[in-house]
C-alpha atoms as a PDB file:
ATOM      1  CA  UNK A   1     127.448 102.664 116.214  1.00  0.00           C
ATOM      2  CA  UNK A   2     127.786 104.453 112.589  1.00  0.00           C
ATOM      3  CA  UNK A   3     124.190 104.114 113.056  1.00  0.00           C
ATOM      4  CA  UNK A   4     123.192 105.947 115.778  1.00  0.00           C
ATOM      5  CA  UNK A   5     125.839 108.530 114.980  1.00  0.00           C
ATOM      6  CA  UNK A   6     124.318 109.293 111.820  1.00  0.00           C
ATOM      7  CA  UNK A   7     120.844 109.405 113.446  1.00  0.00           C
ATOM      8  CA  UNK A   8     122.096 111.791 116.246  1.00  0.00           C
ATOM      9  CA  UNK A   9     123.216 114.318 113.114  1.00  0.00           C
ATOM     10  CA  UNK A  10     120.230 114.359 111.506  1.00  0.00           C
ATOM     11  CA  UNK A  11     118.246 115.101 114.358  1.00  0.00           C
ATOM     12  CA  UNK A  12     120.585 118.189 114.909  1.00  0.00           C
ATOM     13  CA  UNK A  13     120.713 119.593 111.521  1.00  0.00           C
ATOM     14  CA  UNK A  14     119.190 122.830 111.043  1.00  0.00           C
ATOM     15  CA  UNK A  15     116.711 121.534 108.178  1.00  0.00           C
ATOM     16  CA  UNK A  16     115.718 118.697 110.228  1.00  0.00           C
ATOM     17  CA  UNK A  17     114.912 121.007 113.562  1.00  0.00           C
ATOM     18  CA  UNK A  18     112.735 123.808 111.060  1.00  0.00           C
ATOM     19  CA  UNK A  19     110.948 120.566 109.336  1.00  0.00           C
ATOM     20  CA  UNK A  20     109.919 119.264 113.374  1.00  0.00           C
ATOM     21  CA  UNK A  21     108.894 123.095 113.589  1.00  0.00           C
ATOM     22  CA  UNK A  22     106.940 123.149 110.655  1.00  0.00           C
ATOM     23  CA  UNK A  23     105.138 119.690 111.680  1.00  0.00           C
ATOM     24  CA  UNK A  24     104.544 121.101 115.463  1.00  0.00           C
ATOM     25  CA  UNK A  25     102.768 124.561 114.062  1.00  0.00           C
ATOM     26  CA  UNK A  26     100.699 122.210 111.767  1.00  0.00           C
ATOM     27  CA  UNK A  27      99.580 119.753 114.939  1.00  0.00           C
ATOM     28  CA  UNK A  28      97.671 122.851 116.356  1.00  0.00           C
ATOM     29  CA  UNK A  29      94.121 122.890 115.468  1.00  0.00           C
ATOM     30  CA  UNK A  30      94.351 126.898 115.696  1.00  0.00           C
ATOM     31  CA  UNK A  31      97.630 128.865 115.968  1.00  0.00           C
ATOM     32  CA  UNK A  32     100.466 128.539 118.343  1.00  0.00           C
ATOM     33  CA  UNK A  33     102.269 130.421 120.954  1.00  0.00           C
ATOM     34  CA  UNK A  34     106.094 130.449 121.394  1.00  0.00           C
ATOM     35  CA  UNK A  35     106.036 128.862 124.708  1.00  0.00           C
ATOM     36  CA  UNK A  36     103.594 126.083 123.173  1.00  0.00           C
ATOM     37  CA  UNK A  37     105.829 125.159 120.097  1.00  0.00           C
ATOM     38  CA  UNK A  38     109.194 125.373 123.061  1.00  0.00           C
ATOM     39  CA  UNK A  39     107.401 122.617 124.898  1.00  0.00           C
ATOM     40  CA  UNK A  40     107.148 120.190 122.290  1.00  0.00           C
ATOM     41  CA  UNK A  41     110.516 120.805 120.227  1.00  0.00           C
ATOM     42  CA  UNK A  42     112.589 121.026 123.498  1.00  0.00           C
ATOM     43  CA  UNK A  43     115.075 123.248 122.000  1.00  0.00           C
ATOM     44  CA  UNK A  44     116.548 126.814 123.788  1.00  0.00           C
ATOM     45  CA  UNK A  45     114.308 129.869 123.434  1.00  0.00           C
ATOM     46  CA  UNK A  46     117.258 131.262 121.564  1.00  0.00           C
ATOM     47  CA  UNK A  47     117.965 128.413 119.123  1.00  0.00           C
ATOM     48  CA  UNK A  48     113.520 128.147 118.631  1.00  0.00           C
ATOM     49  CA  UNK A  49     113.399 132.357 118.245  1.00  0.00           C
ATOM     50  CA  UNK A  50     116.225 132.132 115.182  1.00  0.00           C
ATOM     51  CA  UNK A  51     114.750 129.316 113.550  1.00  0.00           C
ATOM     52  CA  UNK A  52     110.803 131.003 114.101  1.00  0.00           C
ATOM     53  CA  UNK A  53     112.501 133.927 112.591  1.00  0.00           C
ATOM     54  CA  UNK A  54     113.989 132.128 109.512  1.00  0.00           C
ATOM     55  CA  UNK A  55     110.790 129.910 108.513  1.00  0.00           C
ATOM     56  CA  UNK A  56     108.774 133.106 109.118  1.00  0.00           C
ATOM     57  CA  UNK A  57     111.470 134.931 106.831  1.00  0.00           C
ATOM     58  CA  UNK A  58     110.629 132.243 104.109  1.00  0.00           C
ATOM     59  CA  UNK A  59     107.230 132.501 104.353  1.00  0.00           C
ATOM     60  CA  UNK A  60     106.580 129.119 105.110  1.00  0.00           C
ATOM     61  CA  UNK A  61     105.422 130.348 108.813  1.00  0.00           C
ATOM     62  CA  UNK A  62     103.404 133.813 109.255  1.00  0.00           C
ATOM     63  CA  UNK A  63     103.587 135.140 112.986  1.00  0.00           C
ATOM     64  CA  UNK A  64     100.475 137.384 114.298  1.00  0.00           C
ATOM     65  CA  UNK A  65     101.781 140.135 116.122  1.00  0.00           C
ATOM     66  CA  UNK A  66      98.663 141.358 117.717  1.00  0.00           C
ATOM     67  CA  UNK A  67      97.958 137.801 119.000  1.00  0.00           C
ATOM     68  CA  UNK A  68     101.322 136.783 119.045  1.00  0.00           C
ATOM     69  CA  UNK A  69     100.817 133.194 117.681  1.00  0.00           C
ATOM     70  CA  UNK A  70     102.198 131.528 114.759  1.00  0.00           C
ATOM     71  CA  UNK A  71     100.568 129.682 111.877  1.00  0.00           C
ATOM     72  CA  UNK A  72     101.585 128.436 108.613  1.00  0.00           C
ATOM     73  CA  UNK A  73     102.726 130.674 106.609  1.00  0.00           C
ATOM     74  CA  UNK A  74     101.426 131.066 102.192  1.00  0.00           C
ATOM     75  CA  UNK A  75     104.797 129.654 100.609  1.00  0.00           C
ATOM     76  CA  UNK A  76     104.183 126.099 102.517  1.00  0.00           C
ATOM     77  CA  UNK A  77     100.350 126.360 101.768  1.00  0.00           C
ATOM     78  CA  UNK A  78     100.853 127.217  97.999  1.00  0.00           C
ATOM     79  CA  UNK A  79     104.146 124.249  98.394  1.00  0.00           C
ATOM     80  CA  UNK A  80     101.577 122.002 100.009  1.00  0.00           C
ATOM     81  CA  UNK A  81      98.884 122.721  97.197  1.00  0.00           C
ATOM     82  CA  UNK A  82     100.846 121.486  94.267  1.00  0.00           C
ATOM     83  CA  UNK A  83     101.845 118.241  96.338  1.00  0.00           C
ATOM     84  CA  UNK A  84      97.927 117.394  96.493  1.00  0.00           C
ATOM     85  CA  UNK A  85      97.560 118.228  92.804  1.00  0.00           C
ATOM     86  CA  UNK A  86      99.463 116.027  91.703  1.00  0.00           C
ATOM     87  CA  UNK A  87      99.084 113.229  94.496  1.00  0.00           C
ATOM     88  CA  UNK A  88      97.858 109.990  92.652  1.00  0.00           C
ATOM     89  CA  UNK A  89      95.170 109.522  94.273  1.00  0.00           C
ATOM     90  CA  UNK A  90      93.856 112.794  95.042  1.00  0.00           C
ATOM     91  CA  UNK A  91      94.083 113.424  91.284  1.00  0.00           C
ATOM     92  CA  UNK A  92      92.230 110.026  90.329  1.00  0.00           C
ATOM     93  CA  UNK A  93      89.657 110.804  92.663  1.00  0.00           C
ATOM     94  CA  UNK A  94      88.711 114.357  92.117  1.00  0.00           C
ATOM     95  CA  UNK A  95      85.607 113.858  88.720  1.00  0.00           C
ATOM     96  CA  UNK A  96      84.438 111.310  91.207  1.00  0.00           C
ATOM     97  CA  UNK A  97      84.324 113.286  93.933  1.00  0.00           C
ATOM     98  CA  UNK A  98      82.497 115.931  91.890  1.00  0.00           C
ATOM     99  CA  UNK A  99      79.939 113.495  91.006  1.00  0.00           C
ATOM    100  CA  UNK A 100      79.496 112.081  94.128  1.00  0.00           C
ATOM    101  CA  UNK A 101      79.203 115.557  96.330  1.00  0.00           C
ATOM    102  CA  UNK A 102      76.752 116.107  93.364  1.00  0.00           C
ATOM    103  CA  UNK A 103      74.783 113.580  93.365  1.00  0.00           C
ATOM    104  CA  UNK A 104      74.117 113.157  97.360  1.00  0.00           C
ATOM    105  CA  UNK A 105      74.430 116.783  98.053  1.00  0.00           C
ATOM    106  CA  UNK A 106      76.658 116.331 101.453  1.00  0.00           C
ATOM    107  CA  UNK A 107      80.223 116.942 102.237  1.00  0.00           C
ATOM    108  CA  UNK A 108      82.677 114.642 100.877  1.00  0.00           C
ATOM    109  CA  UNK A 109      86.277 113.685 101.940  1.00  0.00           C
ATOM    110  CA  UNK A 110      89.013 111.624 101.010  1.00  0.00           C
ATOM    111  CA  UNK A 111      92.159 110.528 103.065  1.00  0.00           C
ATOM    112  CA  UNK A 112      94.815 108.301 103.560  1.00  0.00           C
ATOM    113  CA  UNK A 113      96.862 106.936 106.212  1.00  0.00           C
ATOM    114  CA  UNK A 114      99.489 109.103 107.273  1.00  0.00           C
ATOM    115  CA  UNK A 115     101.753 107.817 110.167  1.00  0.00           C
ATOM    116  CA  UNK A 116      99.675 107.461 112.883  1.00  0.00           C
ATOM    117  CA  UNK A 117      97.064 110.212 111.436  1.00  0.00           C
ATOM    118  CA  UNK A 118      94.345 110.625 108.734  1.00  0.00           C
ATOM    119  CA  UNK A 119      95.441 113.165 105.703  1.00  0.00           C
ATOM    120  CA  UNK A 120      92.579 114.875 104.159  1.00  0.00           C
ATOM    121  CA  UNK A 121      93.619 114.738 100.512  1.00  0.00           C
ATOM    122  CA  UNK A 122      90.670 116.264  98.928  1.00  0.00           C
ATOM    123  CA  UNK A 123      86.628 118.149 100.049  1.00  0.00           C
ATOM    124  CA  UNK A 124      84.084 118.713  98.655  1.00  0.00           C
ATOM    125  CA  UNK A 125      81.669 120.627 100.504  1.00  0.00           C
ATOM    126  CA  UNK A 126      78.532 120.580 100.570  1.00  0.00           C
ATOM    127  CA  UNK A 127      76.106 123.771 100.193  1.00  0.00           C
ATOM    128  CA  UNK A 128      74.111 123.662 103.385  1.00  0.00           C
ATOM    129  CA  UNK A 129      77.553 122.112 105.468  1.00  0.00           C
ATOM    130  CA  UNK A 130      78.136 123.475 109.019  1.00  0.00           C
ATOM    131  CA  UNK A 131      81.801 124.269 109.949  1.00  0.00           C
ATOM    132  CA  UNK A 132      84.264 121.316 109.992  1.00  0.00           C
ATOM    133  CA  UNK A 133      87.584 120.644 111.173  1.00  0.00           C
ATOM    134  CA  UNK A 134      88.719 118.995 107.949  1.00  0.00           C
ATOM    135  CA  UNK A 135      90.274 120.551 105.002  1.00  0.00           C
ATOM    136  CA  UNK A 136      92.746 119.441 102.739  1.00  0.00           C
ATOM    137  CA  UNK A 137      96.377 118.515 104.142  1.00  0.00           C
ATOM    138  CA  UNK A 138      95.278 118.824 107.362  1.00  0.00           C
ATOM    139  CA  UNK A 139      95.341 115.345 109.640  1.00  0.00           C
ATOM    140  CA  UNK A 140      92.743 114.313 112.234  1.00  0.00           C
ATOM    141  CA  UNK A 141      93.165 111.171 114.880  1.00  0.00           C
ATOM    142  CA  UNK A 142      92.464 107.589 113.512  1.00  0.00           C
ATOM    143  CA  UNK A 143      90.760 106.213 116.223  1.00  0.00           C
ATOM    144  CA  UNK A 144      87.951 109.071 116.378  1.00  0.00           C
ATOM    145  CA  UNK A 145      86.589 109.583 112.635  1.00  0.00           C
ATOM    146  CA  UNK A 146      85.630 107.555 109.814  1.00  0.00           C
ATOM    147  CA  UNK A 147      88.148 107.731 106.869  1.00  0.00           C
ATOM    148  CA  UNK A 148      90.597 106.152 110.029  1.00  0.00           C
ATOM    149  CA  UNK A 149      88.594 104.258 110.624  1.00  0.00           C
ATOM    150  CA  UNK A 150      87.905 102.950 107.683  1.00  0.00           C
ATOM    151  CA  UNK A 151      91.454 102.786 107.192  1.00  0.00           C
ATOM    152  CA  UNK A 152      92.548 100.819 110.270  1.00  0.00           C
ATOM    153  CA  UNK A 153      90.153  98.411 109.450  1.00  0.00           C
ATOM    154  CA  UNK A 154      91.477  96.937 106.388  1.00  0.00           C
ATOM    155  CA  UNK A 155      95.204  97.087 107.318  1.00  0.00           C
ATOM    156  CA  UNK A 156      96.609  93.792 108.113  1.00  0.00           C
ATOM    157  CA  UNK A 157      96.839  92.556 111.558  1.00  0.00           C
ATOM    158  CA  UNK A 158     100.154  93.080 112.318  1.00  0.00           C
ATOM    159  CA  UNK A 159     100.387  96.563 110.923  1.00  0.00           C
ATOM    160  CA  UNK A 160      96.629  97.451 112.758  1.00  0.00           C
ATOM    161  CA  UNK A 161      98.225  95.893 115.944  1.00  0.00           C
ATOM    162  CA  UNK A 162     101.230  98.154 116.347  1.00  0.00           C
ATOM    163  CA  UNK A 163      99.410 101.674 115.083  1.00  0.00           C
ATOM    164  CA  UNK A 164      96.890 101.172 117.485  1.00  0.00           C
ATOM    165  CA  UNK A 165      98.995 100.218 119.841  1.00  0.00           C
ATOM    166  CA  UNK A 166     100.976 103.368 119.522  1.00  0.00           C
ATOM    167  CA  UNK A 167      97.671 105.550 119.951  1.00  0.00           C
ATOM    168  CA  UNK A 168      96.890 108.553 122.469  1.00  0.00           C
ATOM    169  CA  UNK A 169      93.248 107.675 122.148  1.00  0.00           C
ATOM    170  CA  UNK A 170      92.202 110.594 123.297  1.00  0.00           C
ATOM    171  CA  UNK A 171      89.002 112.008 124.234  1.00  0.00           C
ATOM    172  CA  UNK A 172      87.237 114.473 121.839  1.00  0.00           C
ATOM    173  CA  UNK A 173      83.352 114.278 122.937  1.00  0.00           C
ATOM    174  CA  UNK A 174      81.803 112.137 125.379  1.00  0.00           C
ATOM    175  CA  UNK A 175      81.023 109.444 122.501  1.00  0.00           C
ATOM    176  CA  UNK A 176      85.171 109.129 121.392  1.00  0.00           C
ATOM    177  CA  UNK A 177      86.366 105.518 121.994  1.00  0.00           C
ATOM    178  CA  UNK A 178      88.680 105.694 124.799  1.00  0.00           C
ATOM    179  CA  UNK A 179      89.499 102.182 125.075  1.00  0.00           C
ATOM    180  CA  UNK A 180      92.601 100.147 122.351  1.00  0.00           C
ATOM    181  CA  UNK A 181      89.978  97.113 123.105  1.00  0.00           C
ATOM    182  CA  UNK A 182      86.697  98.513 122.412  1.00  0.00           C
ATOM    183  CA  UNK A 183      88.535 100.216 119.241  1.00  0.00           C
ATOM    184  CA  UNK A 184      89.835  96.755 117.775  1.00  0.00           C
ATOM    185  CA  UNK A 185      86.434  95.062 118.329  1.00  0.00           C
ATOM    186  CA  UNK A 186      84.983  98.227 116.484  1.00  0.00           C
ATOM    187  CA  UNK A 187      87.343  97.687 113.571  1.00  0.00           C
ATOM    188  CA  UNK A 188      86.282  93.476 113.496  1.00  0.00           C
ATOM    189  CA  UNK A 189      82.860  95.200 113.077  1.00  0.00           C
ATOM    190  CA  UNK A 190      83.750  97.799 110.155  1.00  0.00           C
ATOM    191  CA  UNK A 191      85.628  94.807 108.290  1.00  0.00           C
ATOM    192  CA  UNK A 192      82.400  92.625 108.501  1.00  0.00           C
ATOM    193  CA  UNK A 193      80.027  95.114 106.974  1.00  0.00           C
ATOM    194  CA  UNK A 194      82.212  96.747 105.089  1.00  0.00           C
ATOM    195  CA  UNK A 195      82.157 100.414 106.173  1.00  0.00           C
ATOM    196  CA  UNK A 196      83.006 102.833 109.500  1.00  0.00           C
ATOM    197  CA  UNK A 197      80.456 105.390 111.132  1.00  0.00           C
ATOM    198  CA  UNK A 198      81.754 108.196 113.037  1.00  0.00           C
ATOM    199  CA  UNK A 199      78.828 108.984 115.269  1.00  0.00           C
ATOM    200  CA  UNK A 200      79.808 112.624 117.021  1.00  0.00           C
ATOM    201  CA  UNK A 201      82.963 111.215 118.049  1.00  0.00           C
ATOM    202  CA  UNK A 202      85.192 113.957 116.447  1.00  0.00           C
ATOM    203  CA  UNK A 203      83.408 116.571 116.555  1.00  0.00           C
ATOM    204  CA  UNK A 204      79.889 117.186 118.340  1.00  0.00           C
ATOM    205  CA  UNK A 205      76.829 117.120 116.129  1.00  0.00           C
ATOM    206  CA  UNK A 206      78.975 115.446 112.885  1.00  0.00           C
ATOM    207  CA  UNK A 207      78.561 111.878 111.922  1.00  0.00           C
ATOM    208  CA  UNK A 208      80.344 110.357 108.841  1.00  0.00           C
ATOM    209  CA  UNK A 209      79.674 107.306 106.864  1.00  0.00           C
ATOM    210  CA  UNK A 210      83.054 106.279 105.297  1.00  0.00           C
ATOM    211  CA  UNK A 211      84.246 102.749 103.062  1.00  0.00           C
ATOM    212  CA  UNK A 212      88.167 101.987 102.436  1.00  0.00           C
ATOM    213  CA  UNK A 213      89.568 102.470  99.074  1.00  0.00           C
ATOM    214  CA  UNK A 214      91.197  99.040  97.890  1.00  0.00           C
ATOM    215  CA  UNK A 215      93.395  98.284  95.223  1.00  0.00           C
ATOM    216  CA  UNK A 216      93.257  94.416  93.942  1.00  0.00           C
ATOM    217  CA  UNK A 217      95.561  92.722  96.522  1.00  0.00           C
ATOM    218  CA  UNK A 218      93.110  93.757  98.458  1.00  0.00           C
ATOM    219  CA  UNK A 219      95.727  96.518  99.893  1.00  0.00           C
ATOM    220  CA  UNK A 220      94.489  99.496 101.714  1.00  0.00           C
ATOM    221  CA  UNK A 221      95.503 102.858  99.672  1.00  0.00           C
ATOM    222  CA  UNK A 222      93.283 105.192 101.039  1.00  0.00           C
ATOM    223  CA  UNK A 223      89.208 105.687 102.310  1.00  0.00           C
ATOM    224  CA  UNK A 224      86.284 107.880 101.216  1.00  0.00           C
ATOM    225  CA  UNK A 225      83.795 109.158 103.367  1.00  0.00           C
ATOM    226  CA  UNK A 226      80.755 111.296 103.310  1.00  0.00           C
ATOM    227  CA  UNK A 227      79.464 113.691 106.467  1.00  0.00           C
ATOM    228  CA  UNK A 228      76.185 115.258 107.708  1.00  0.00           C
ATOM    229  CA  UNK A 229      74.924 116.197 110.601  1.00  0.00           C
ATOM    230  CA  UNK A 230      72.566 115.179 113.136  1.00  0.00           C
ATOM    231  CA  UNK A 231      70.646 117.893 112.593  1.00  0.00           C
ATOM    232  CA  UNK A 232      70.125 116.598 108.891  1.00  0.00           C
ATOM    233  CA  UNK A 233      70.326 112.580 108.967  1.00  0.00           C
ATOM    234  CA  UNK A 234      70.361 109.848 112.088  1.00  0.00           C
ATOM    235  CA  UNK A 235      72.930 107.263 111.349  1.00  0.00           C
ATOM    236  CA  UNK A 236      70.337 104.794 109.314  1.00  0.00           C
ATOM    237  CA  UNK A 237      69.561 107.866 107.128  1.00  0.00           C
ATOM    238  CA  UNK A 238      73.408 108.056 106.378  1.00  0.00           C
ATOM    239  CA  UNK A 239      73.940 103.967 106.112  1.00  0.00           C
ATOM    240  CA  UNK A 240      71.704 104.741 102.882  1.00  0.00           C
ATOM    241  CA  UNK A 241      74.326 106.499 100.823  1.00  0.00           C
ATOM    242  CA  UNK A 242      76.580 103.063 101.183  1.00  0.00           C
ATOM    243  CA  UNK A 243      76.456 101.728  97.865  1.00  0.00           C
ATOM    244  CA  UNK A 244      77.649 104.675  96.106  1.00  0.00           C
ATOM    245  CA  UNK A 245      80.068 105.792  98.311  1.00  0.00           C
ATOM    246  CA  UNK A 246      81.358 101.896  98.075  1.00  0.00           C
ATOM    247  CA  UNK A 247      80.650 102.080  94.096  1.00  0.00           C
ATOM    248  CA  UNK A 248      82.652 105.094  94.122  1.00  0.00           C
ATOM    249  CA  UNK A 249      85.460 104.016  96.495  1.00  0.00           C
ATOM    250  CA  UNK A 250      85.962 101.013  93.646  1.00  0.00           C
ATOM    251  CA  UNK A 251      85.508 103.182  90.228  1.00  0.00           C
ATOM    252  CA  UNK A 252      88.713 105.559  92.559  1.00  0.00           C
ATOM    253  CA  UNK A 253      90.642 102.170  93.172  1.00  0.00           C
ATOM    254  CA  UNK A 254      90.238 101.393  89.234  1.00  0.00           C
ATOM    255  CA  UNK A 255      91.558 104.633  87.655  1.00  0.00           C
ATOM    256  CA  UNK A 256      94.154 104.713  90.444  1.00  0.00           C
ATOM    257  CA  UNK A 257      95.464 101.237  89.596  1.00  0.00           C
ATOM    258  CA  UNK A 258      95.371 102.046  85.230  1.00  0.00           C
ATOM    259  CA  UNK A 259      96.815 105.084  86.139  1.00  0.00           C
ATOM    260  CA  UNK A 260     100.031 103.631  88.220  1.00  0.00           C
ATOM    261  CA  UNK A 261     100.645 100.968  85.380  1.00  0.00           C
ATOM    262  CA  UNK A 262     100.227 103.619  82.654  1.00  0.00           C
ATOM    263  CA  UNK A 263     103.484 105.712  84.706  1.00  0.00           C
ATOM    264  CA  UNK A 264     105.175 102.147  85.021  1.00  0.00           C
ATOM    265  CA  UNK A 265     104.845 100.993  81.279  1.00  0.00           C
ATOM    266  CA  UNK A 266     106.045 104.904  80.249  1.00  0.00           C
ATOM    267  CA  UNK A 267     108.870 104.874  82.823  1.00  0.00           C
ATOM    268  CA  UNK A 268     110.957 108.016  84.224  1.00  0.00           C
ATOM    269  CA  UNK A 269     110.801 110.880  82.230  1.00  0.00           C
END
């Protein structure tokens, strides 16, 4: 009963209700209207306009008045920065994601498993690269691109059981899998060969080659991919950059795992 009582509080805190605010504005693949954030956080347009008005206050949510939509604002972007700086992995992974954009000349991305979601960590863009929805700290569906792919594939069965089980699979282009059953024979597939293929499920015209980032248990930490488009490469054309995205995937898995026993030998600070 303490519980339950305890839950019911923190849902109706006042930091709890601007942090459900600041994750609703960030859902939005563009920015939001009032009446758009009021039908997802269920709260009074009174109670939603004074809390708007205090995150937009602190600068961690800007408001256009011309279009009257909200977005996030710099002070959470500049917050949100430093958190991937100094993210393990992100940090780990960044000369080899320089190399690797380098060497194949294509868009790189790496992510990890977020909830239900894909976090873009880091990107490296390549020069010639269309317009993508990705950038860093921004989350995209599992079931729909390749770094959650990737990721869903090496989970372990229970765990890959009840995420995709609590999955919207929705439709983002005619190619999206729609179905929880065609997805889990998909991700049998990925774990045989070893990698995941977006093909223009996402986004139209974008396919992605991407390989899970493993630590030595065999534990999933996080996934590397790298995108084109159809214009540039068919899928076979992509399949060709697998060994070094895999080669880099385990050189990122290394210096992740020397890194985490170097902070557990040292010890707080």
């Amino acid at each position: 009963m303490t519980n339950a009582v305890d839950k019911q509080n923190d849902m109706s805190s006042p930091i709890t209700k601007a942090l459900h605010l600041l994750d609703i504005v960030a859902s939005f693949e563009r920015p939001a209207r009032f009446s758009e954030i009021q039908q997802i956080a269920g709260l009074s347009k009174a109670t939603l306009h004074r809390l708007l008005k205090q995150l937009e206050a602190e600068r961690m949510l800007s408001f256009d008045e011309e279009a009257q939509r909200y977005h996030l604002g710099l002070r959470l972007i500049r917050l949100a920065h430093g958190a991937w700086e100094t993210a393990s992995l992100a940090a780990v992974a960044r000369p080899m994601l320089d190399r690797l954009a380098e060497k194949l000349g294509l868009t790189i991305h790496l992510g990890c498993l977020e909830g239900d979601q894909v976090l873009y960590l880091d990107k490296r863009t390549a020069k010639s690269s269309v317009r993508m929805f990705s950038s860093p700290g921004r989350v995209a569906p599992l079931h729909c691109t390749g770094l959650g792919k990737a990721m869903l594939a090496y989970l372990d069965a229970k765990q890959k059981d009840t995420i995709v089980g609590r999955l919207s699979m929705k439709p983002f282009t005619d190619k999206t899998i729609t179905k929880r059953q065609d997805l889990l024979k998909n991700l049998a597939e990925i774990r045989r060969v070893g990698f995941a293929i977006d093909d223009q499920e996402h986004e139209p015209s974008i396919i992605c080659l991407a390989v899970p980032i493993l630590g030595r248990n065999g534990a999933m930490i996080g996934a590397l991919s790298t995108t084109s488009t159809t214009y540039q490469h068919d899928l076979e054309g992509l399949k060709a950059f697998y060994e070094d995205l895999h080669g880099a995937a385990q050189t990122i898995a290394r210096d992740a795992e020397v890194q985490f026993l170097a902070q557990k030998q040292s010890g707080p600070r």
